[in-house]
N, C-alpha and C. Protein backbone atom coordinates (compact mmCIF):
# COMPACT_ATOMS: atom_id res chain seq x y z
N UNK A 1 114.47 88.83 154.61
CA UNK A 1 115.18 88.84 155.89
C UNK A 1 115.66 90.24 156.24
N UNK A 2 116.19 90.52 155.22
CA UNK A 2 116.82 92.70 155.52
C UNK A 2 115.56 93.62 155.68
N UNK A 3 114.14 93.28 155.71
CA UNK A 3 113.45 94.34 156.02
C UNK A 3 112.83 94.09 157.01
N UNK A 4 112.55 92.67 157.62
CA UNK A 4 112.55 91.77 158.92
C UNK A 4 113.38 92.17 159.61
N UNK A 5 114.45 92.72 159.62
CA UNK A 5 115.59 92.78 160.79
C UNK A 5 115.39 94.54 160.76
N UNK A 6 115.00 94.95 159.73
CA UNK A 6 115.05 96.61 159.78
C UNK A 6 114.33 97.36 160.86
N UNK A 7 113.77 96.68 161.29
CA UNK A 7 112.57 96.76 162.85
C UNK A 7 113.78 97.33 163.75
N UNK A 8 114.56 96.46 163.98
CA UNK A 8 115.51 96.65 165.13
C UNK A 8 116.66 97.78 165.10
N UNK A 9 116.58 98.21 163.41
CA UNK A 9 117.33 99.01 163.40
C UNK A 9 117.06 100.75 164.05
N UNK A 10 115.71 100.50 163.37
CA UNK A 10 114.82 101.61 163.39
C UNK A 10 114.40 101.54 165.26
N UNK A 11 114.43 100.89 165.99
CA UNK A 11 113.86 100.68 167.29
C UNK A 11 115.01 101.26 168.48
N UNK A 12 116.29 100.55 167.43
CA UNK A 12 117.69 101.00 168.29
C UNK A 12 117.48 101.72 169.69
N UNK A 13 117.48 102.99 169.51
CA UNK A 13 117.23 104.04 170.60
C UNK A 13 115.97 103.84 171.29
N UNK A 14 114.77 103.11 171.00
CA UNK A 14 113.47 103.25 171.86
C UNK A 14 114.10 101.87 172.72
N UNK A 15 114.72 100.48 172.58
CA UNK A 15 114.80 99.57 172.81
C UNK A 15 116.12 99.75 173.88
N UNK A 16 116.84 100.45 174.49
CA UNK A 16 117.65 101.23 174.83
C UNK A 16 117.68 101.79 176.09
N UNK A 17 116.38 102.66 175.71
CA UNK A 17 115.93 104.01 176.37
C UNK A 17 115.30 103.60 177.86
N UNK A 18 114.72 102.39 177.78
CA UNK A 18 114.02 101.89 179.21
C UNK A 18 115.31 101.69 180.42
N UNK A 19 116.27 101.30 180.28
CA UNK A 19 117.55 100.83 181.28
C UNK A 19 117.74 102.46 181.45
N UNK A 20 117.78 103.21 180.60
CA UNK A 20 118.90 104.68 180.58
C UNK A 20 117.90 104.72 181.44
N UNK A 21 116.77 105.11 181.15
CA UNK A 21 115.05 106.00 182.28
C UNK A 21 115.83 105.41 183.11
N UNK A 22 115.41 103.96 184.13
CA UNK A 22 115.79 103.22 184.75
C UNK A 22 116.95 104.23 185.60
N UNK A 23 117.96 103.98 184.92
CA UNK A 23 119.00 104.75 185.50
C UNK A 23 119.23 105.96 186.41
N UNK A 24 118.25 106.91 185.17
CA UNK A 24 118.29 108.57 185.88
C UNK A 24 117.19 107.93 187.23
N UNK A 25 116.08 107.63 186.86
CA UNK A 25 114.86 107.64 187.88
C UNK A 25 115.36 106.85 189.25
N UNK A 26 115.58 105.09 189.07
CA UNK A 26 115.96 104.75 190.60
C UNK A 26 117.19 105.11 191.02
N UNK A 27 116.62 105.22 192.70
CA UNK A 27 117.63 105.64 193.76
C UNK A 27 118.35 104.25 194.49
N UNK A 28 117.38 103.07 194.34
CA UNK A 28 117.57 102.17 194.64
C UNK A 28 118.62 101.54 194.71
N UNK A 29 119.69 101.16 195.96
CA UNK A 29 121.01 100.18 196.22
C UNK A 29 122.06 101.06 195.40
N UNK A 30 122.10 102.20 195.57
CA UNK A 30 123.22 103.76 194.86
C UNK A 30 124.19 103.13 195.76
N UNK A 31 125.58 103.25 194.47
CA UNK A 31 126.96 103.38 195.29
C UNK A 31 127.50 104.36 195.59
N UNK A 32 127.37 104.60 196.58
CA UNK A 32 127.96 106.01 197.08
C UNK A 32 129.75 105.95 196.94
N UNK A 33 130.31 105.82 195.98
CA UNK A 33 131.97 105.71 196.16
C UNK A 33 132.47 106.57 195.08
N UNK A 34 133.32 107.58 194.97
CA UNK A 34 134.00 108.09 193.67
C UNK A 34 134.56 107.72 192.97
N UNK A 35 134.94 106.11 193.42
CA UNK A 35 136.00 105.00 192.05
C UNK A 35 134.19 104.88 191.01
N UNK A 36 133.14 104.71 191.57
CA UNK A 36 132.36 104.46 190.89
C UNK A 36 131.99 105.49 189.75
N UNK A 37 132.09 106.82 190.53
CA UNK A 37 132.17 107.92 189.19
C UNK A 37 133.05 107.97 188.36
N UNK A 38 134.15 107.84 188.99
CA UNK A 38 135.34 108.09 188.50
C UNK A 38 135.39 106.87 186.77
N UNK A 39 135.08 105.73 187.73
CA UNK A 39 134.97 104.50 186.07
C UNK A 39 133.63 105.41 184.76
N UNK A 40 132.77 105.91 185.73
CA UNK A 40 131.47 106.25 184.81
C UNK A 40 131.88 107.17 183.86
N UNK A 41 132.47 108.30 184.38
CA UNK A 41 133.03 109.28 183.51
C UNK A 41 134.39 108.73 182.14
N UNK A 42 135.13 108.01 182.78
CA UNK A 42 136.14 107.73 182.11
C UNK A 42 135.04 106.54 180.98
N UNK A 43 134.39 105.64 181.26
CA UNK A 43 133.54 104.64 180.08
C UNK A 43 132.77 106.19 179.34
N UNK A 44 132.13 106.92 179.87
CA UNK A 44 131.42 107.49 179.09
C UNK A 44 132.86 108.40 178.13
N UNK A 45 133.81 109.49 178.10
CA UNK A 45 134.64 109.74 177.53
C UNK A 45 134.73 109.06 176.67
N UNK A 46 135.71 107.88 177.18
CA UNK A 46 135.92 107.03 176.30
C UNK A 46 135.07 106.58 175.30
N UNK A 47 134.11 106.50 175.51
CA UNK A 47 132.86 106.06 174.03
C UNK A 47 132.70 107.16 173.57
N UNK A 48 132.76 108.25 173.89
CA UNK A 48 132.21 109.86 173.18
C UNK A 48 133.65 109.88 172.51
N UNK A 49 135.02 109.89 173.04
CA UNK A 49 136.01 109.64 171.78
C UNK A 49 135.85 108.83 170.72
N UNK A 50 135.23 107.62 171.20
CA UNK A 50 135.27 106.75 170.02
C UNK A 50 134.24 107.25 169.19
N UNK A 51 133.30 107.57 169.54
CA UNK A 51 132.56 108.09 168.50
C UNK A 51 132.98 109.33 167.59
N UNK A 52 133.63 110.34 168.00
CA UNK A 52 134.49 111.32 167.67
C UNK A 52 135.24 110.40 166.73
N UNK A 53 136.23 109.53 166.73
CA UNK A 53 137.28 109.39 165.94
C UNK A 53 136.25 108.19 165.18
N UNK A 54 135.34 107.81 165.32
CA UNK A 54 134.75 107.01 164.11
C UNK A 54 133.95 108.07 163.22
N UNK A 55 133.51 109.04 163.81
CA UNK A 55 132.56 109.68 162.67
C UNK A 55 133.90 110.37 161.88
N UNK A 56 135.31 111.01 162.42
CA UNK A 56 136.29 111.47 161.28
C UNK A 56 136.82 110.36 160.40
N UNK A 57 135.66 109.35 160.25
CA UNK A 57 136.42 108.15 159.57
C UNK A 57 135.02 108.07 158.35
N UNK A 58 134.00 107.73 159.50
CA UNK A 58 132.59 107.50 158.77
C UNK A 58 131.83 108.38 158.08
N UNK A 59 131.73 109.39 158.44
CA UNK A 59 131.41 110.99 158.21
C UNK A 59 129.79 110.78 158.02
N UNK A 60 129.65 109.86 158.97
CA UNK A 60 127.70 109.70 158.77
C UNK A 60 126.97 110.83 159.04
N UNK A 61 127.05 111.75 160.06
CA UNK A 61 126.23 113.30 160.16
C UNK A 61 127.32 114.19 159.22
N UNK A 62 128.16 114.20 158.89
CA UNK A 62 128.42 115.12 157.86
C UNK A 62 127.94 115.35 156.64
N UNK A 63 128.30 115.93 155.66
CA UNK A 63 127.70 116.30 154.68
C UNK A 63 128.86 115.54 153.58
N UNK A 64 128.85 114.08 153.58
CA UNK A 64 129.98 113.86 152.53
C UNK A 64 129.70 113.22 151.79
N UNK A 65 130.14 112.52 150.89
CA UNK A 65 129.74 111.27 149.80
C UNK A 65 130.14 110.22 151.24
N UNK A 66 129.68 109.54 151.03
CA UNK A 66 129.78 108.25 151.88
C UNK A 66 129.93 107.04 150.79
N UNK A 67 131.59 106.08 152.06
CA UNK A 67 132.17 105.19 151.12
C UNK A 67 132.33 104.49 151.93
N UNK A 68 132.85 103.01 151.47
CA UNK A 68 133.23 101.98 152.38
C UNK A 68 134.08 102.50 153.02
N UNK A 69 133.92 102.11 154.29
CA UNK A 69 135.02 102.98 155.75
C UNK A 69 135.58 101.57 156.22
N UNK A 70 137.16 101.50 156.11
CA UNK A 70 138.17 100.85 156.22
C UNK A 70 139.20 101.11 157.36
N UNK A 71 138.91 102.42 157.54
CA UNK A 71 140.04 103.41 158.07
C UNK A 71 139.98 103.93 159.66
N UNK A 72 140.58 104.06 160.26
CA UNK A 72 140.52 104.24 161.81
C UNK A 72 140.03 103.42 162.55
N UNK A 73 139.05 103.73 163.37
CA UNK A 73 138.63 102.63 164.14
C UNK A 73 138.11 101.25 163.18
N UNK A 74 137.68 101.42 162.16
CA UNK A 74 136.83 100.41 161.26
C UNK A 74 138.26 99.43 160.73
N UNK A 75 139.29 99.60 161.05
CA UNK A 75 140.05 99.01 160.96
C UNK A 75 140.41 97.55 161.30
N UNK A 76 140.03 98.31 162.61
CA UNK A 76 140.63 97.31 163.88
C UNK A 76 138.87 96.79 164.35
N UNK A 77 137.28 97.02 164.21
CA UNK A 77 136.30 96.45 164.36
C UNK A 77 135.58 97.32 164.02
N UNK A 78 134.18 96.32 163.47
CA UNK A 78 133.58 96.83 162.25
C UNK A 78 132.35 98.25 162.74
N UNK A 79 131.70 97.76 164.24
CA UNK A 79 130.93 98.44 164.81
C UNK A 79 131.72 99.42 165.72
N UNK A 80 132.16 100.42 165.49
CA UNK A 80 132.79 101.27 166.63
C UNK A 80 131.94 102.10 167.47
N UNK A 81 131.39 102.41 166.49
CA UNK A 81 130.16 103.17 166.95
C UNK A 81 129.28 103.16 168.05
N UNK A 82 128.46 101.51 167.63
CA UNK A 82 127.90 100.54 169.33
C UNK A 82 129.03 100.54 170.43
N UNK A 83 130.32 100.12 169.88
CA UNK A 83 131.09 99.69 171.47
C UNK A 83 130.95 101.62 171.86
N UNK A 84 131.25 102.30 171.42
CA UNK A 84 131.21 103.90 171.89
C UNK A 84 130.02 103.84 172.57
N UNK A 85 129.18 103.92 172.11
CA UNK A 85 127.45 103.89 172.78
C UNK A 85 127.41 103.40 174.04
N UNK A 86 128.21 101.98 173.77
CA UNK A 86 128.09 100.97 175.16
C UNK A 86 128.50 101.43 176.21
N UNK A 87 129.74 101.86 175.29
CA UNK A 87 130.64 102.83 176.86
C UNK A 87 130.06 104.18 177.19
N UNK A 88 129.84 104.61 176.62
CA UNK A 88 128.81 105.96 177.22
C UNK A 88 127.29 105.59 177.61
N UNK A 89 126.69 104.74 177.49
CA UNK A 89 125.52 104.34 178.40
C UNK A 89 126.13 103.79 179.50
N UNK A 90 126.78 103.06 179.72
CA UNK A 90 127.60 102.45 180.76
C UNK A 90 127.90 103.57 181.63
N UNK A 91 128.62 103.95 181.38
CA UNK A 91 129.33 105.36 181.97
C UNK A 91 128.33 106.43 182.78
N UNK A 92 126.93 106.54 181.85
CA UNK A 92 125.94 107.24 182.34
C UNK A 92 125.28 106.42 183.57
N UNK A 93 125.19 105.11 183.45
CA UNK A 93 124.70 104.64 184.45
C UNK A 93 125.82 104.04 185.91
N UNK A 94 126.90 104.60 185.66
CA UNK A 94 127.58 104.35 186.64
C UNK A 94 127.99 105.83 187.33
N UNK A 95 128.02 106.77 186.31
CA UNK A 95 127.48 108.24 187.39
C UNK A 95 126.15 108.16 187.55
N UNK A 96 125.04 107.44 187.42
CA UNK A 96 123.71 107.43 188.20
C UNK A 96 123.87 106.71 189.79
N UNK A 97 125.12 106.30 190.12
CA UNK A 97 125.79 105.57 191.17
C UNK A 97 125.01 104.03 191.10
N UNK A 98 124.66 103.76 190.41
CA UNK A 98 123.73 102.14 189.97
C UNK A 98 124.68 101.14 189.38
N UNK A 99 125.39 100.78 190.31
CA UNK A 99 126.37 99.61 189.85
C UNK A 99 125.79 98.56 189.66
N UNK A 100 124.79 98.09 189.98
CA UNK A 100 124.03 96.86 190.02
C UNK A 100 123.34 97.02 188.52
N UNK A 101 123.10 98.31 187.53
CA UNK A 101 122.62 98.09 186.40
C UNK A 101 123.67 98.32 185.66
N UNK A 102 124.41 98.40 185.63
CA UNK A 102 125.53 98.43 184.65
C UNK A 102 125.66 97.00 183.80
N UNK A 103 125.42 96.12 184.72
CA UNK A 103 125.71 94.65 183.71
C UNK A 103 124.01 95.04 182.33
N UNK A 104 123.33 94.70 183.01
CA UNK A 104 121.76 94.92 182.57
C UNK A 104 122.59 96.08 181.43
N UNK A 105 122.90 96.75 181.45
CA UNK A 105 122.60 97.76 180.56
C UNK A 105 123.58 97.53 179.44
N UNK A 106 125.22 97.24 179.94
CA UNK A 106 125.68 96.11 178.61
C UNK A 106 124.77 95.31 178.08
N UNK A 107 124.33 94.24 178.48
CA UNK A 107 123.27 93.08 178.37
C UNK A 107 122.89 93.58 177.44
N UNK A 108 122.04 95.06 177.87
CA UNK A 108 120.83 95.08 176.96
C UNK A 108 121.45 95.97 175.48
N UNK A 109 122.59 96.78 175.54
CA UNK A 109 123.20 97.51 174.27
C UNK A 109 123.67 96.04 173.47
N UNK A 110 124.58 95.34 174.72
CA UNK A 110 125.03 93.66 173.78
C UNK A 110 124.14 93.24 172.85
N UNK A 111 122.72 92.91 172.72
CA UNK A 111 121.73 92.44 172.85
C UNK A 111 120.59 92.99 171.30
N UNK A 112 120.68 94.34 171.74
CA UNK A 112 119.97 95.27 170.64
C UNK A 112 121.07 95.33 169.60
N UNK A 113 122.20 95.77 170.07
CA UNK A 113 123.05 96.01 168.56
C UNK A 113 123.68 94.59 167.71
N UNK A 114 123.33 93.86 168.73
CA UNK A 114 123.59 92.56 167.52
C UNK A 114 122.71 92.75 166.72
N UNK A 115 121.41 92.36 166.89
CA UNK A 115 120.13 92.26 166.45
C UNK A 115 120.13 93.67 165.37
N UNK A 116 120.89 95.01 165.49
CA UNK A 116 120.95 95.78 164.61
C UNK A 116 121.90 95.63 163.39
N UNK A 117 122.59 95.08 163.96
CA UNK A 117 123.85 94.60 162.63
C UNK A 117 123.40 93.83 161.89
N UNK A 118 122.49 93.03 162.30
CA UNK A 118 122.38 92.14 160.85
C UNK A 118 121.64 92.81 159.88
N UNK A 119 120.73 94.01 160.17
CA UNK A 119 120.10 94.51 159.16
C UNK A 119 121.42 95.57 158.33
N UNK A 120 122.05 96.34 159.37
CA UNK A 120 123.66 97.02 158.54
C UNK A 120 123.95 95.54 157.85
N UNK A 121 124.59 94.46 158.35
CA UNK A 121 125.98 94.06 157.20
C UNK A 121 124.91 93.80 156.07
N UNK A 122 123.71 93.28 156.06
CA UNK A 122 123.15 92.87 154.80
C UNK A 122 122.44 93.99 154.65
N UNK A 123 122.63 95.22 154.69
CA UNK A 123 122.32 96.54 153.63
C UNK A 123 123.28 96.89 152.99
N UNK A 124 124.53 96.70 154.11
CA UNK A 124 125.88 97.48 153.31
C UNK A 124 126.25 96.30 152.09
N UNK A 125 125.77 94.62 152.46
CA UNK A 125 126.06 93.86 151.40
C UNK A 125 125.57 94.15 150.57
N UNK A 126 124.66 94.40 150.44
CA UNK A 126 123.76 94.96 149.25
C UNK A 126 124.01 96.23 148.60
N UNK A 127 124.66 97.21 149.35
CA UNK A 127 125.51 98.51 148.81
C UNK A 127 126.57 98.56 148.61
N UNK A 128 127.74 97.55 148.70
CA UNK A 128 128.92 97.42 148.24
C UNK A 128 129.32 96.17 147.46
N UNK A 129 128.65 95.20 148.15
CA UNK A 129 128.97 93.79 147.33
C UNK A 129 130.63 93.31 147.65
N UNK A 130 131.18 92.92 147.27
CA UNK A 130 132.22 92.31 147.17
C UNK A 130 133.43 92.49 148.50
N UNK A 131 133.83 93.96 147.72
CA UNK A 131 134.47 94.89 148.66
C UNK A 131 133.96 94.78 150.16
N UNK A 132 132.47 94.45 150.66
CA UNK A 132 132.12 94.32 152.20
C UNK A 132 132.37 93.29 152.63
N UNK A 133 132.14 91.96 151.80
CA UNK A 133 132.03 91.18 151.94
C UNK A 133 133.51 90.41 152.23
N UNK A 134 134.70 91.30 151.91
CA UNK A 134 135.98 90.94 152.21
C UNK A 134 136.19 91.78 153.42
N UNK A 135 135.55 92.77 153.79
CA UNK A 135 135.80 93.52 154.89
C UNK A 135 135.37 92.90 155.91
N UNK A 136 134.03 92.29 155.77
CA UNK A 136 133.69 91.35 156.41
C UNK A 136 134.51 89.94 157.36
N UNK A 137 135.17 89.44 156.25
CA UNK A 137 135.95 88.65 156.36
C UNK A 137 137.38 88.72 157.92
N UNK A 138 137.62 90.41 157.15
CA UNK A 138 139.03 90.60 157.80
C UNK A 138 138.95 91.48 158.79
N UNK A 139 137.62 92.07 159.42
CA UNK A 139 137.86 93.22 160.67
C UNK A 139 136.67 91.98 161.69
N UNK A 140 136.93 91.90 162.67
CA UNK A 140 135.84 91.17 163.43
C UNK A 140 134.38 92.37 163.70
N UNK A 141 133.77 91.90 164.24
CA UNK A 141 132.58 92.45 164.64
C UNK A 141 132.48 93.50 165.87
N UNK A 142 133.23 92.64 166.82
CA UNK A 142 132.45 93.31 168.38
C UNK A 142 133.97 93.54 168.90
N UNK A 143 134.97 92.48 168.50
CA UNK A 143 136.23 92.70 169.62
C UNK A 143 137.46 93.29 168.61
N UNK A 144 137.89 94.38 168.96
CA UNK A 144 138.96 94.71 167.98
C UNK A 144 140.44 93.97 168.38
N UNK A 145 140.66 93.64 166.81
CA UNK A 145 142.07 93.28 166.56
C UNK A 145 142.93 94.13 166.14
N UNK A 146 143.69 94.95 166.86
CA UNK A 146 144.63 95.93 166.70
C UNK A 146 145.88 95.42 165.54
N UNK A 147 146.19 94.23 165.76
CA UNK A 147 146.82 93.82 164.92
C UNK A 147 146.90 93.99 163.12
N UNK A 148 145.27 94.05 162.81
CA UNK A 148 144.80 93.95 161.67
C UNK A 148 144.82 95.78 161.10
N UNK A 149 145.33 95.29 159.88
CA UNK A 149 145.15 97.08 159.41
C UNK A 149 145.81 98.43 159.86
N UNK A 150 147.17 97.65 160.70
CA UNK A 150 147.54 98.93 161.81
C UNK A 150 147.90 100.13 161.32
N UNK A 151 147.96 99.87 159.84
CA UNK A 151 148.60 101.50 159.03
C UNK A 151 147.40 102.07 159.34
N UNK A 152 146.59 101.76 158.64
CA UNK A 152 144.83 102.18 157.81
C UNK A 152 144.55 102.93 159.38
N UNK A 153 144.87 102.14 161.02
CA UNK A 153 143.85 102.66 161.87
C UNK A 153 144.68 103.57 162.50
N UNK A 154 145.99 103.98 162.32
CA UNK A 154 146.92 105.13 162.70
C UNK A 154 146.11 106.40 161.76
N UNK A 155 146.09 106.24 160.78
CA UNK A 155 145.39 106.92 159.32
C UNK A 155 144.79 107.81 160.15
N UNK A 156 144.80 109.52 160.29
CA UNK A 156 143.78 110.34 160.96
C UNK A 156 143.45 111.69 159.77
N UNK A 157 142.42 111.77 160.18
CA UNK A 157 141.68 112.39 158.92
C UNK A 157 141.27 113.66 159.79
N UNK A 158 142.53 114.86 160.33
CA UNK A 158 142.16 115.56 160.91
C UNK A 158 141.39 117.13 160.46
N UNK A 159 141.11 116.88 159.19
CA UNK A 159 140.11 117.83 158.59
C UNK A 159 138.74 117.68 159.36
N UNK A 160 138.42 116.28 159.72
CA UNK A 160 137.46 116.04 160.19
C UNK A 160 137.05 116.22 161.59
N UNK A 161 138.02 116.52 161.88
CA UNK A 161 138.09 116.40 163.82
C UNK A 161 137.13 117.42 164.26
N UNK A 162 137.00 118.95 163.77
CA UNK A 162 135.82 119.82 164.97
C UNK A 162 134.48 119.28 164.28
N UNK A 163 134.56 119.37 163.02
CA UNK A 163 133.12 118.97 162.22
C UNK A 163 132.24 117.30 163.47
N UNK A 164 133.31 116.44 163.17
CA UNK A 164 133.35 115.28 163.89
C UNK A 164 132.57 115.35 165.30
N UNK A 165 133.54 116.32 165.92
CA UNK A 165 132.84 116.95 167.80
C UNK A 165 131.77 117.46 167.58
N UNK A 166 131.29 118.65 167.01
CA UNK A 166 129.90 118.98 166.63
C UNK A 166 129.04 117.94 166.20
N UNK A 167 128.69 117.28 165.07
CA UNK A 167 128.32 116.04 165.05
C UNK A 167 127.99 115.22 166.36
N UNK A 168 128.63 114.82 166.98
CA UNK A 168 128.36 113.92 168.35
C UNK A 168 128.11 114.63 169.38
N UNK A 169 128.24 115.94 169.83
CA UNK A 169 128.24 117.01 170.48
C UNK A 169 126.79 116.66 171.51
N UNK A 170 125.65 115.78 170.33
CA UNK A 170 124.36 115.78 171.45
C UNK A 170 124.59 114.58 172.46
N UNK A 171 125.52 113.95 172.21
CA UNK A 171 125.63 113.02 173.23
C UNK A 171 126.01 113.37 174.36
N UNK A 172 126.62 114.90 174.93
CA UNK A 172 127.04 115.46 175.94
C UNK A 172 125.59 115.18 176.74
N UNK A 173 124.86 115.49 176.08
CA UNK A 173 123.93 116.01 176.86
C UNK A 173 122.78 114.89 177.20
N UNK A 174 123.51 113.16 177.27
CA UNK A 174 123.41 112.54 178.07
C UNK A 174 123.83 112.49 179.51
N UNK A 175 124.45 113.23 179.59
CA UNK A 175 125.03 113.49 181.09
C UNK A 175 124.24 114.38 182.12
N UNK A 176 123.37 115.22 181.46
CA UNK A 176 122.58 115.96 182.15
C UNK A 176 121.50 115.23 183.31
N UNK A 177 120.86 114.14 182.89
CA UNK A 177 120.28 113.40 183.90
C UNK A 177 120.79 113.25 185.15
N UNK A 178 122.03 112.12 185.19
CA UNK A 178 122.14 111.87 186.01
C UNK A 178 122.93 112.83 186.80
N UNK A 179 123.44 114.19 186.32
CA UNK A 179 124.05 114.80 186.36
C UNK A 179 122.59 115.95 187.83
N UNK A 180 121.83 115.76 187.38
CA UNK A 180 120.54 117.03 188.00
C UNK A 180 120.12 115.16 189.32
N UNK A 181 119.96 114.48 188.48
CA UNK A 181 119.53 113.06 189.50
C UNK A 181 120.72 113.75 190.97
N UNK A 182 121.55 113.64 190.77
CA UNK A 182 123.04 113.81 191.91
C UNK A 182 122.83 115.04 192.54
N UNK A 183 122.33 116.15 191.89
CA UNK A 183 122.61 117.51 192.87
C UNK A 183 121.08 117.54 193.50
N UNK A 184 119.82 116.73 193.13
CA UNK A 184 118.65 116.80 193.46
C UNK A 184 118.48 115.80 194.92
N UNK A 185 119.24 114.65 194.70
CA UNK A 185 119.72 113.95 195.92
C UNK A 185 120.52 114.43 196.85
N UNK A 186 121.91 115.45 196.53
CA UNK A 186 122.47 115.69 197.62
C UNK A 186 121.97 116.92 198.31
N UNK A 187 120.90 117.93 197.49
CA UNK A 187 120.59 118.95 198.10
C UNK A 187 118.92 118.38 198.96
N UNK A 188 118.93 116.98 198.99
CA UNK A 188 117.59 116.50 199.45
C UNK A 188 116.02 116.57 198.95
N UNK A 189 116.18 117.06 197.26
CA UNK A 189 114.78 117.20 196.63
C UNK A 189 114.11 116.20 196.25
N UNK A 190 114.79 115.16 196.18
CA UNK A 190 114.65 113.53 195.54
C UNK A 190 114.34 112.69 197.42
């Protein structure tokens, strides 16, 4: 079953990538309103923090020993990472002024990263055993419980913080699309 599901892990970003295209490319039913940027920018932030304060937790592009991560966001839910993603694809497609794909494009991050987790929790079961399997238990999946762990997710590991920004740093440069899509439309090249 864990090398059956490893498809989806490995696909993540190609399975993804069709809504984002989507995004930059149609012009089609654009909201022309600045509450609409205004939400796009603030979802995308917001997921590029979260990813920021999960990798000073996770230290997955760093150079560290890697251990069961309990701490910060993993506290309060187990995937921080995806909801970050979600909100910065989101975000990208709501500065593409495409309010009408924004659901579609949750949908489709909703959708793929389930389908990716099951190959994570039963690898990490298999790399921690016990210890995950109680972590399991006590952080939910998709919706965080702030309640749970509130020392552990105050916990900031600010050694990690510029290393952390560098690390995620290429996700800026999701913004560039729709970013050239907007000045190519208003200067009339599109």
């Amino acid at each position: 079953m864990n090398e059956r599901n490893r498809i989806w892990y490995k696909l993540r970003g190609i399975l993804i990538a069709p809504v984002y295209l989507l995004s930059i490319f149609c012009t089609y039913l654009e909201t022309e309103h600045w509450l609409v940027l205004a939400f796009g920018l603030v979802s995308f932030l917001a997921g590029f923090f979260l990813r920021v304060w999960s990798q000073m937790h996770l230290h997955y592009r760093l150079k560290e020993h890697k251990i069961l991560t309990s701490t910060g966001p993993y506290a309060c839910v187990r995937n921080p990472i995806y909801i970050g993603n979600t909100l910065i694809l989101t975000g990208t497609t709501l500065l593409s002024e495409l309010l009408w794909l924004a659901p579609i494009m949750i949908a489709t991050c909703m959708i793929t990263y389930s389908l990716v987790v099951r190959y994570e929790e039963s690898h990490l079961t298999e790399k921690y055993g016990t210890p995950y399997l109680e972590y399991l238990k006590r952080v939910p999946r998709w919706f965080p419980s702030f309640a749970r762990e509130a020392g552990s997710a105050k916990h900031v590991q600010w050694e990690f913080l510029i290393p952390s920004i560098w690390a995620e740093a290429h996700i800026i440069l999701l913004l560039i699309p729709p970013l050239l899509k907007e000045l190519f439309i208003c200067t009339g090249t599109i």
